[in-house]
N, C-alpha and C. Protein backbone atom coordinates (compact mmCIF):
# COMPACT_ATOMS: atom_id res chain seq x y z
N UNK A 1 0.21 -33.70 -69.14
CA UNK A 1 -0.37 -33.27 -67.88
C UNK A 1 -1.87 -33.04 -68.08
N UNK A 2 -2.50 -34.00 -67.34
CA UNK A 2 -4.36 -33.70 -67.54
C UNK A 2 -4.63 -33.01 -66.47
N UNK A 3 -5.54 -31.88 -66.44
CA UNK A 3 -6.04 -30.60 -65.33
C UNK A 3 -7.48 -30.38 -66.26
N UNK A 4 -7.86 -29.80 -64.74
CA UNK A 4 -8.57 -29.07 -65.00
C UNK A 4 -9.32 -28.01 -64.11
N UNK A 5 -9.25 -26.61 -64.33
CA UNK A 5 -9.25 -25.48 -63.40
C UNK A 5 -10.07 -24.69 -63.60
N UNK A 6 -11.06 -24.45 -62.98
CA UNK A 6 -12.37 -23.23 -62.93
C UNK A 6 -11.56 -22.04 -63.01
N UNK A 7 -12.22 -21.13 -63.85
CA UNK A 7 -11.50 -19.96 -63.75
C UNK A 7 -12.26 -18.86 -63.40
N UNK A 8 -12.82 -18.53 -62.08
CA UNK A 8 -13.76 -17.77 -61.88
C UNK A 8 -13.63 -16.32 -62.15
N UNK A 9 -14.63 -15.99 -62.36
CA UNK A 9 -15.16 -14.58 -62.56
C UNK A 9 -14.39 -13.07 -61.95
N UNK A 10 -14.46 -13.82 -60.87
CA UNK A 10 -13.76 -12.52 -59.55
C UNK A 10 -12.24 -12.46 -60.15
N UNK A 11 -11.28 -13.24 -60.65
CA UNK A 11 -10.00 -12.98 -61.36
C UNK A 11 -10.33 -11.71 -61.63
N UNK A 12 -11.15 -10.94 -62.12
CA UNK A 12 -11.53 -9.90 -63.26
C UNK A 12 -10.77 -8.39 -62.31
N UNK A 13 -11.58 -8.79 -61.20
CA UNK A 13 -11.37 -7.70 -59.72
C UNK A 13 -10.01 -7.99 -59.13
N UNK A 14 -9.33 -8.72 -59.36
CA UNK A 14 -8.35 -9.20 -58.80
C UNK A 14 -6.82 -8.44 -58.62
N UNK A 15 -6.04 -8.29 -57.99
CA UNK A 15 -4.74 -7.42 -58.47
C UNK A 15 -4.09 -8.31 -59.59
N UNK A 16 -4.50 -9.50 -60.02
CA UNK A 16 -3.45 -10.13 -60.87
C UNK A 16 -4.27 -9.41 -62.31
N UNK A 17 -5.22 -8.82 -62.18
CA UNK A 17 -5.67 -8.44 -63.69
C UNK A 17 -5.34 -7.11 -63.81
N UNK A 18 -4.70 -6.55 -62.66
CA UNK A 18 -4.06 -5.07 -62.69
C UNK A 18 -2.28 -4.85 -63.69
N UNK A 19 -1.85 -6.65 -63.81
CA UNK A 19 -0.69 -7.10 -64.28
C UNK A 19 -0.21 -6.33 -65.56
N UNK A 20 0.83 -6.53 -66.23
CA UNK A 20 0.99 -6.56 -67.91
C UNK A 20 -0.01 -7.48 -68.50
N UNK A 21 -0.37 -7.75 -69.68
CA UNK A 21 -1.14 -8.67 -70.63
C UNK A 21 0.09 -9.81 -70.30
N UNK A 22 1.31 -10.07 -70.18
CA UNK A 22 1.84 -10.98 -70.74
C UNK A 22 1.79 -11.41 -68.90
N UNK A 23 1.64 -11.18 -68.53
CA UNK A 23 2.57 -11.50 -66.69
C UNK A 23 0.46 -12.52 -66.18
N UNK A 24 -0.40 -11.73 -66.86
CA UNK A 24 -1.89 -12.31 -66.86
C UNK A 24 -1.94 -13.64 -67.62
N UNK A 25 -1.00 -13.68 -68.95
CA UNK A 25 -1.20 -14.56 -69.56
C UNK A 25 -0.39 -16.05 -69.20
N UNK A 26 0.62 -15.68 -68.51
CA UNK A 26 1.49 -16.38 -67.94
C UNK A 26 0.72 -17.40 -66.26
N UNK A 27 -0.27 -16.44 -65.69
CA UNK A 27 -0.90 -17.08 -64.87
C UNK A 27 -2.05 -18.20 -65.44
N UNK A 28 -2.81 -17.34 -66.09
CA UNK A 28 -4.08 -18.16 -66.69
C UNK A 28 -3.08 -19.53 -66.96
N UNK A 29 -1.88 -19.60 -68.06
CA UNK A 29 -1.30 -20.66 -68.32
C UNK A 29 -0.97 -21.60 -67.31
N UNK A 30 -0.49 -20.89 -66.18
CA UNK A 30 -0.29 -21.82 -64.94
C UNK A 30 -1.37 -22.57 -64.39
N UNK A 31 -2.22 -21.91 -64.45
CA UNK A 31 -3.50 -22.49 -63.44
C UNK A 31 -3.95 -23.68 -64.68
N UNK A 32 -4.23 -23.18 -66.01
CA UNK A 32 -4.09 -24.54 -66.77
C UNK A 32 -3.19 -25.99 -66.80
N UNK A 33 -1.87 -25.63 -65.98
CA UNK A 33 -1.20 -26.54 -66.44
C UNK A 33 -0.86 -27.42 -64.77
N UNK A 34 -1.40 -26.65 -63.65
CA UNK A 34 -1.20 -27.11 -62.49
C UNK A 34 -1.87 -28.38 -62.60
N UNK A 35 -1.07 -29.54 -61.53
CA UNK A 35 -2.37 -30.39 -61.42
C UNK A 35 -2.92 -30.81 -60.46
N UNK A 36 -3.45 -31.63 -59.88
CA UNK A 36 -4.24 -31.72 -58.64
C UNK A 36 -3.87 -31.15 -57.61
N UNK A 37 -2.26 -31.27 -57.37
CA UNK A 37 -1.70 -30.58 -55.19
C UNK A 37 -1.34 -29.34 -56.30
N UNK A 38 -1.96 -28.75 -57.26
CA UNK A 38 -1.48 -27.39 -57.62
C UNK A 38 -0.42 -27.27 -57.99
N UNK A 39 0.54 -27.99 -58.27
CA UNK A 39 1.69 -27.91 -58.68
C UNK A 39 2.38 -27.75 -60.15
N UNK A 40 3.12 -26.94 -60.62
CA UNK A 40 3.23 -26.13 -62.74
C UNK A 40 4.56 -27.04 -62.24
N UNK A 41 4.68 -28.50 -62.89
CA UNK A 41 6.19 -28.59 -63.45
C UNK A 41 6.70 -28.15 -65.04
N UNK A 42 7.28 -27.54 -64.66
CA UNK A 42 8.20 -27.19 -66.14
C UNK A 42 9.44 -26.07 -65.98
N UNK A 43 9.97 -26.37 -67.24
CA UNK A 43 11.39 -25.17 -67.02
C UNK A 43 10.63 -23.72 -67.53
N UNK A 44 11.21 -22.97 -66.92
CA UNK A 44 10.35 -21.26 -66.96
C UNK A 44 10.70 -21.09 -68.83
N UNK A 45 11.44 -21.69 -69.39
CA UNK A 45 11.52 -21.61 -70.73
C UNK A 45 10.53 -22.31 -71.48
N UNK A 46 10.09 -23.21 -70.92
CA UNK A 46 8.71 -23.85 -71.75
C UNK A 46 7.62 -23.56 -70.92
N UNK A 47 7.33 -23.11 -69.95
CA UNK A 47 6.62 -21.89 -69.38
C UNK A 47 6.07 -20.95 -70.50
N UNK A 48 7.00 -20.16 -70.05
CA UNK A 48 6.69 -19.16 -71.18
C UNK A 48 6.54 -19.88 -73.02
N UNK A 49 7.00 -20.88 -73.75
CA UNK A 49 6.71 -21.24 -74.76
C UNK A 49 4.95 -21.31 -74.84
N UNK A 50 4.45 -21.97 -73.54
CA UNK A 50 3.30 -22.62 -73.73
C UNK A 50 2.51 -21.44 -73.44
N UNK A 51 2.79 -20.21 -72.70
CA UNK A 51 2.04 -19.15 -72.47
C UNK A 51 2.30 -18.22 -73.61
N UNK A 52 3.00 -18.51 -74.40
CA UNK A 52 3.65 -17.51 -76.01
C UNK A 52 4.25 -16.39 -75.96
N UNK A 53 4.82 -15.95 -74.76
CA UNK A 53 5.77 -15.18 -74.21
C UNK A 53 7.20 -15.12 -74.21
N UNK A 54 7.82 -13.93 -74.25
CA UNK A 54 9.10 -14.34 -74.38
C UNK A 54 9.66 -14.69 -73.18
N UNK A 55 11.08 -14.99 -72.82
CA UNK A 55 11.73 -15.87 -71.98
C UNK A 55 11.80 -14.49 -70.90
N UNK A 56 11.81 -13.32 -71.46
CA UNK A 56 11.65 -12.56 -70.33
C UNK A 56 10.54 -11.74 -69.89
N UNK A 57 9.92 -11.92 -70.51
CA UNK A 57 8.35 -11.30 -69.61
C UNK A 57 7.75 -12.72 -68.94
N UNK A 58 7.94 -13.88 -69.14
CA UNK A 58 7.95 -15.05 -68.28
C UNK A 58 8.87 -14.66 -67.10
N UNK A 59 10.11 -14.72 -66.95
CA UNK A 59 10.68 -14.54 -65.90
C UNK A 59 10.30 -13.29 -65.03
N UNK A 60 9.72 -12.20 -65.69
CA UNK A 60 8.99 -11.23 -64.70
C UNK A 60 7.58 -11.28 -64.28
N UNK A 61 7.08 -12.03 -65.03
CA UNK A 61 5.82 -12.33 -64.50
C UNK A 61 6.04 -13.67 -62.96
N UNK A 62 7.36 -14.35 -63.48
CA UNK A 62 7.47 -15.41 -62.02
C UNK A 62 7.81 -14.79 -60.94
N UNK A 63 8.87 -13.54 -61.00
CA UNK A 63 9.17 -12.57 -59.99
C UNK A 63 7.89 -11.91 -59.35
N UNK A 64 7.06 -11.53 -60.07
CA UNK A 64 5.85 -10.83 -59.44
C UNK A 64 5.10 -11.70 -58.94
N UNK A 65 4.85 -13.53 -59.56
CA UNK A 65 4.02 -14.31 -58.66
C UNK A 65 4.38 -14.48 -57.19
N UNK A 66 5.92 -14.52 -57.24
CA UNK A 66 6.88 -14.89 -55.86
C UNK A 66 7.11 -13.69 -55.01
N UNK A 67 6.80 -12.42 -55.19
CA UNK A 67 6.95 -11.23 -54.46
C UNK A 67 4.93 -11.01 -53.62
N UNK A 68 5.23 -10.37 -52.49
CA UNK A 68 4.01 -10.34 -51.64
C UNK A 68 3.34 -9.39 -52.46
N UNK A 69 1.67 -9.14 -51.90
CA UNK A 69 1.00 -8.76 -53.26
C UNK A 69 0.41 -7.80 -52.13
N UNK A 70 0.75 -6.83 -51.15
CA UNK A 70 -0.38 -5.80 -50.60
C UNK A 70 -1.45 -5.97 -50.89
N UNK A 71 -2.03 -5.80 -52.13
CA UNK A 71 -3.62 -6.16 -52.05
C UNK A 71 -3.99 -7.32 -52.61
N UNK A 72 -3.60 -8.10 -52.61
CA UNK A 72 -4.07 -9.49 -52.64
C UNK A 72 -5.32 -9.92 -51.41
N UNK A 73 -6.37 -10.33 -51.92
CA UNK A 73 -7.60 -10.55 -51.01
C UNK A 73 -7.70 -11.65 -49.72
N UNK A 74 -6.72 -12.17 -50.16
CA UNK A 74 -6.06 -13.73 -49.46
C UNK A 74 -4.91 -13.64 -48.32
N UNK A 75 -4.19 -12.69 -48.96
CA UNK A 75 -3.24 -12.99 -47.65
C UNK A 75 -2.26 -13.75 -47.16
N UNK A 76 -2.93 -14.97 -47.90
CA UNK A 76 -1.64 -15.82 -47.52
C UNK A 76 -0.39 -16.21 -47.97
N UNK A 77 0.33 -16.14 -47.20
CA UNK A 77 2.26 -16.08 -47.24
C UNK A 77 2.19 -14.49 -48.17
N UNK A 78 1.49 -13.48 -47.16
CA UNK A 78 2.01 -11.90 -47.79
C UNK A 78 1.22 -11.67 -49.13
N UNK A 79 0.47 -12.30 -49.53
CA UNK A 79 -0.18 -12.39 -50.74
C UNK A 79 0.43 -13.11 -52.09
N UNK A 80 1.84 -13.47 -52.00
CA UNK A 80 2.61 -14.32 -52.70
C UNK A 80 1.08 -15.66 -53.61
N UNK A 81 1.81 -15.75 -55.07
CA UNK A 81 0.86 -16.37 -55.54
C UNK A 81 1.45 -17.73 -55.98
N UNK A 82 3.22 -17.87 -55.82
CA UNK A 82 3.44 -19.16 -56.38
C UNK A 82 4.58 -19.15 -55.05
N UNK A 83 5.30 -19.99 -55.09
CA UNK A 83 6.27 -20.76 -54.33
C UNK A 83 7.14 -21.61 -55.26
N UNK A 84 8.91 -21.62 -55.43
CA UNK A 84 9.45 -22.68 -56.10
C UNK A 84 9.76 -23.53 -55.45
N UNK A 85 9.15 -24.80 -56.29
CA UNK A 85 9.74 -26.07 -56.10
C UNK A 85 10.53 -26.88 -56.56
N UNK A 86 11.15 -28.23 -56.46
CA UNK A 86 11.85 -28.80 -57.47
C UNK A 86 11.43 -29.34 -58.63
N UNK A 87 11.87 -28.31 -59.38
CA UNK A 87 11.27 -28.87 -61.33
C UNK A 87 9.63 -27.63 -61.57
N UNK A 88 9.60 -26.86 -60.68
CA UNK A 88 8.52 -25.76 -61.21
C UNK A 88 8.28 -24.81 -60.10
N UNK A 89 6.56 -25.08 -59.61
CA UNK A 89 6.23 -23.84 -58.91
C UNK A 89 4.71 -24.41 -58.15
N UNK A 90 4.37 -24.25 -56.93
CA UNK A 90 3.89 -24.82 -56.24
C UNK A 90 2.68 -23.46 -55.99
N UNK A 91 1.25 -23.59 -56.70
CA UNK A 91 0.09 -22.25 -56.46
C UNK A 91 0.03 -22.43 -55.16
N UNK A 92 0.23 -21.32 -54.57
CA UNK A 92 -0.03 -21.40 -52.94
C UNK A 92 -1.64 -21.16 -52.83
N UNK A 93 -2.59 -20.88 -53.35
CA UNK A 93 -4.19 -21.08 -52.63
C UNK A 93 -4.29 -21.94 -53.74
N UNK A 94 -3.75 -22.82 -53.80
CA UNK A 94 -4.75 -23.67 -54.85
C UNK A 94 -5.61 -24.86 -53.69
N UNK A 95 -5.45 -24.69 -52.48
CA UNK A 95 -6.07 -25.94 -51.99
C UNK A 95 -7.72 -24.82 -51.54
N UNK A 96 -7.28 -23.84 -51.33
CA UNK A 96 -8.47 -22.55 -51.48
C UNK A 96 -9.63 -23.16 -52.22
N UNK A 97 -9.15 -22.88 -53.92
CA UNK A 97 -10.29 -22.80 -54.97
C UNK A 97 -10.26 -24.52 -55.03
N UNK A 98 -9.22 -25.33 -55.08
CA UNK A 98 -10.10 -26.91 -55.29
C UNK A 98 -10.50 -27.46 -53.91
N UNK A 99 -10.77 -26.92 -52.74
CA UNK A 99 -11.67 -27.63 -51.70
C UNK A 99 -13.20 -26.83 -52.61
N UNK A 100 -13.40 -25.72 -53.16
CA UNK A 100 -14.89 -25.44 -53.05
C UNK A 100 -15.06 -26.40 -54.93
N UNK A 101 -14.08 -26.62 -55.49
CA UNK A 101 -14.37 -27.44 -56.72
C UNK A 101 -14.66 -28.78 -56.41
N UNK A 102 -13.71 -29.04 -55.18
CA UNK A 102 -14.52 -30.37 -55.17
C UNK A 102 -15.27 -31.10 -54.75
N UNK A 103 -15.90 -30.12 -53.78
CA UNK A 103 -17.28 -30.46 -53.16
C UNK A 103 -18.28 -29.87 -54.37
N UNK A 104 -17.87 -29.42 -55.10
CA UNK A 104 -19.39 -28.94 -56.24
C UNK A 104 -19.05 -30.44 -57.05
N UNK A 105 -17.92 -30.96 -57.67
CA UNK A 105 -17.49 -32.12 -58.22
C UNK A 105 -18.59 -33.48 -57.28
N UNK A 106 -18.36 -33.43 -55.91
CA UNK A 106 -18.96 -34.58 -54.96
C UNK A 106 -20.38 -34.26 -55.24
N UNK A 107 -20.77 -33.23 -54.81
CA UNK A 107 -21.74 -33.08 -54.54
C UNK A 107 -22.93 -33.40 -56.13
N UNK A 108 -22.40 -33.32 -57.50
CA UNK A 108 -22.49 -33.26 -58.61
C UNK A 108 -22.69 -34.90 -58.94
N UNK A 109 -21.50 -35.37 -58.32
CA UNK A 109 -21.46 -37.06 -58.38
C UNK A 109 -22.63 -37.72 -57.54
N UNK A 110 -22.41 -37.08 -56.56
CA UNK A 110 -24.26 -37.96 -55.52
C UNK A 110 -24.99 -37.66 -55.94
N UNK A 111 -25.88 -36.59 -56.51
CA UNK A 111 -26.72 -36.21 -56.98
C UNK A 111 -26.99 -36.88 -58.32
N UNK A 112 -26.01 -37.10 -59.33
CA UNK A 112 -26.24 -38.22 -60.41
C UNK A 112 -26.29 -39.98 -60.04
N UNK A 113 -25.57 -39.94 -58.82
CA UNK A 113 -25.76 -41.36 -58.41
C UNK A 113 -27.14 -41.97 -57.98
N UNK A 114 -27.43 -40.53 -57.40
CA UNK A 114 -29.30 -41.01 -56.60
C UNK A 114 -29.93 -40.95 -57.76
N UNK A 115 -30.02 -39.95 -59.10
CA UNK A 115 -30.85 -40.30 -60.63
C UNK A 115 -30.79 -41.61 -60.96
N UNK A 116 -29.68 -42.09 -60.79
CA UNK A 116 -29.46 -43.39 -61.51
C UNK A 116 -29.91 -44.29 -60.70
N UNK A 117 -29.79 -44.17 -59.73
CA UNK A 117 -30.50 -45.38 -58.51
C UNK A 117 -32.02 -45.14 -58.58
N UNK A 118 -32.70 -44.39 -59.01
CA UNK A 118 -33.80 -44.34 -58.65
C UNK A 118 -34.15 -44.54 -60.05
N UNK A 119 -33.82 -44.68 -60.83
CA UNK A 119 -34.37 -44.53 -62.36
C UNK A 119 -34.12 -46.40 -62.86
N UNK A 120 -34.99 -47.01 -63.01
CA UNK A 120 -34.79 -48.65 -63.50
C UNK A 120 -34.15 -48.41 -65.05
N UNK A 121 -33.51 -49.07 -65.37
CA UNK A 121 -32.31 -49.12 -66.31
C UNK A 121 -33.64 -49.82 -67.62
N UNK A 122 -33.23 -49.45 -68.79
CA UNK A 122 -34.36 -50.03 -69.57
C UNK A 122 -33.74 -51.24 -69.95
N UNK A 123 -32.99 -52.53 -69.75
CA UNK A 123 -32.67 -53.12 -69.78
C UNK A 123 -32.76 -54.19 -68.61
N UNK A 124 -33.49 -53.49 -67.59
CA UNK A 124 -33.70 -54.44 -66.49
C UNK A 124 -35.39 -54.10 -66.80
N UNK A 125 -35.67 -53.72 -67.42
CA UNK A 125 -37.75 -53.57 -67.96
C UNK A 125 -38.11 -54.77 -68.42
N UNK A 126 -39.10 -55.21 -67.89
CA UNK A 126 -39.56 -56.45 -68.68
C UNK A 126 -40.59 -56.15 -69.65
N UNK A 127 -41.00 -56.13 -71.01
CA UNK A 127 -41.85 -56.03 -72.38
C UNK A 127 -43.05 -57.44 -71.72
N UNK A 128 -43.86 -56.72 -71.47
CA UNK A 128 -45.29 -57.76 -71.20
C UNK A 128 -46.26 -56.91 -71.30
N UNK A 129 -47.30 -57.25 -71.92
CA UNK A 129 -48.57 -56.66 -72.08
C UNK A 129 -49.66 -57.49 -70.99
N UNK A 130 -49.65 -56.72 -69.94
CA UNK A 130 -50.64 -57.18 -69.23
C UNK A 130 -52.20 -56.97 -68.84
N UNK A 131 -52.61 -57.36 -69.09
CA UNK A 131 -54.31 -57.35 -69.33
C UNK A 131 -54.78 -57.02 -67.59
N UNK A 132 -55.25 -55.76 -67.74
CA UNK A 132 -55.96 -55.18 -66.36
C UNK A 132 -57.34 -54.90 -66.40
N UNK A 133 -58.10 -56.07 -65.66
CA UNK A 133 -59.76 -55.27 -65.82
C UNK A 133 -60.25 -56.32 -66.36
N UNK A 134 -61.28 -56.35 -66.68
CA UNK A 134 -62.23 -57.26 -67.16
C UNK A 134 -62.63 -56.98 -69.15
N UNK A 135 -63.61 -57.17 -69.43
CA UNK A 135 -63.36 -56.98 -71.21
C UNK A 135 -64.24 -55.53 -71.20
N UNK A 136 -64.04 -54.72 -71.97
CA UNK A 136 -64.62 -53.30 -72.49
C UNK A 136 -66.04 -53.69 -73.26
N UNK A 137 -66.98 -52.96 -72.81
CA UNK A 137 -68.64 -53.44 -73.24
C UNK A 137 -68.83 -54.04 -74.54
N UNK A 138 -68.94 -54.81 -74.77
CA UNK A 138 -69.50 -55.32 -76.57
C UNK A 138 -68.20 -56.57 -76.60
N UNK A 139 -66.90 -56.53 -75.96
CA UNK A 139 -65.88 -57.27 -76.08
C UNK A 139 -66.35 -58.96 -75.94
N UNK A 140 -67.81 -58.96 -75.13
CA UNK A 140 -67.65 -60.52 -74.26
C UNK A 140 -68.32 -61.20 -75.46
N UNK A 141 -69.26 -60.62 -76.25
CA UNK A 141 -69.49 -61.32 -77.46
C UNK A 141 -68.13 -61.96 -78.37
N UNK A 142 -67.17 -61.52 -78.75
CA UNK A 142 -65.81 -62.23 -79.45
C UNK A 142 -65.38 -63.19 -78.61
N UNK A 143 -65.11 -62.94 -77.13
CA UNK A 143 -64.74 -63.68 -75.94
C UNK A 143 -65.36 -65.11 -76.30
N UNK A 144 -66.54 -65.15 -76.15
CA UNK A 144 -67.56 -65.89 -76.36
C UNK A 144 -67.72 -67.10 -77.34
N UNK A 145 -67.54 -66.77 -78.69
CA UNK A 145 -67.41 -67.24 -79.54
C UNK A 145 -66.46 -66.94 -80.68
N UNK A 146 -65.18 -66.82 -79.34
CA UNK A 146 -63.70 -67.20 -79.94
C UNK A 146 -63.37 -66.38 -81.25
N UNK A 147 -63.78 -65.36 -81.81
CA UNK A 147 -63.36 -65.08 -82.97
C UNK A 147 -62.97 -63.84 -82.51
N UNK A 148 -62.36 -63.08 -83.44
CA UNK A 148 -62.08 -61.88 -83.77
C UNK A 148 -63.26 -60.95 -84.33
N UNK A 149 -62.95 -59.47 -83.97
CA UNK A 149 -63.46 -58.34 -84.51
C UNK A 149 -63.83 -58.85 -86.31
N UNK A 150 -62.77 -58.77 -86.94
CA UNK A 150 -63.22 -58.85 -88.39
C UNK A 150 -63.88 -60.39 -88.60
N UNK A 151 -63.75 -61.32 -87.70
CA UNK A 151 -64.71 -62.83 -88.55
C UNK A 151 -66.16 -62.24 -87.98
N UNK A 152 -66.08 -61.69 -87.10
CA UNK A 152 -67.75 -61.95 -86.38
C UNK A 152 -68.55 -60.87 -86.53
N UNK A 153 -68.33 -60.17 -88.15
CA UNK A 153 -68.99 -59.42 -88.81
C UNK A 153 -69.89 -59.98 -89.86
């Protein structure tokens, strides 16, 4: 499973950091392992393996994701933080935090696209030494009689 999940700051303030250590560690793991529609497939036994928990502070930490959260800042579905699905668990705000990831993602991508468009590739440079101006004072004497600096000493 390839992811990848901002883990912002504000977690810190959050009621989920009010948790046990193990029921915190069990989320962070989730949000690692969700992937794009937010979705943790796995059995709550390799759940918890991959979060290093035992089989039952995993299963109470899933009870507390699936129970409403009073102070949860969000609100939505009662403050509830997961939902089961078939074969795992479905983050209910995950479309929350990846609409503002992936306009920083877009917005990240145009902004390198216009560098690159505006920047000539050094491989499309052409190597020419082009002569601008007329000859530098004392130059028209060599000009003249065809030699170089060191013969026409």
């Amino acid at each position: 499973m390839n992811g990848f999940t901002l883990l912002w700051a504000k977690i810190l303030d959050s009621s989920i950091w009010m948790e046990s250590k193990e029921t915190r560690l069990v989320w962070i793991t989730m949000l690692a392992m969700k992937d794009s529609e937010g979705r943790v497939i796995a059995a709550p036994k390799a759940l918890a393996w991959r979060a290093r928990v035992n089989d039952a502070e995993c299963s109470a930490a899933l009870e507390v994701f699936k129970s409403p959260d009073p102070e949860s800042t969000s609100k939505i579905e009662e403050g509830r933080r997961i939902r089961e699905i078939p074969g795992g668990w479905q983050i209910i705000n995950h479309e929350l935090y990846r609409f503002s990831t992936e306009a920083k993602r877009e917005f990240w991508r145009n902004q390198k696209r216009e560098q690159r468009a505006s920047t000539t590739p050094k491989s499309a440079r052409k190597r020419s030494r082009k002569i601008v101006g007329g000859p530098l004072p004392g130059e028209h004497n060599f000009i003249e009689h065809g030699t170089t600096p060191h013969e026409y000493q």
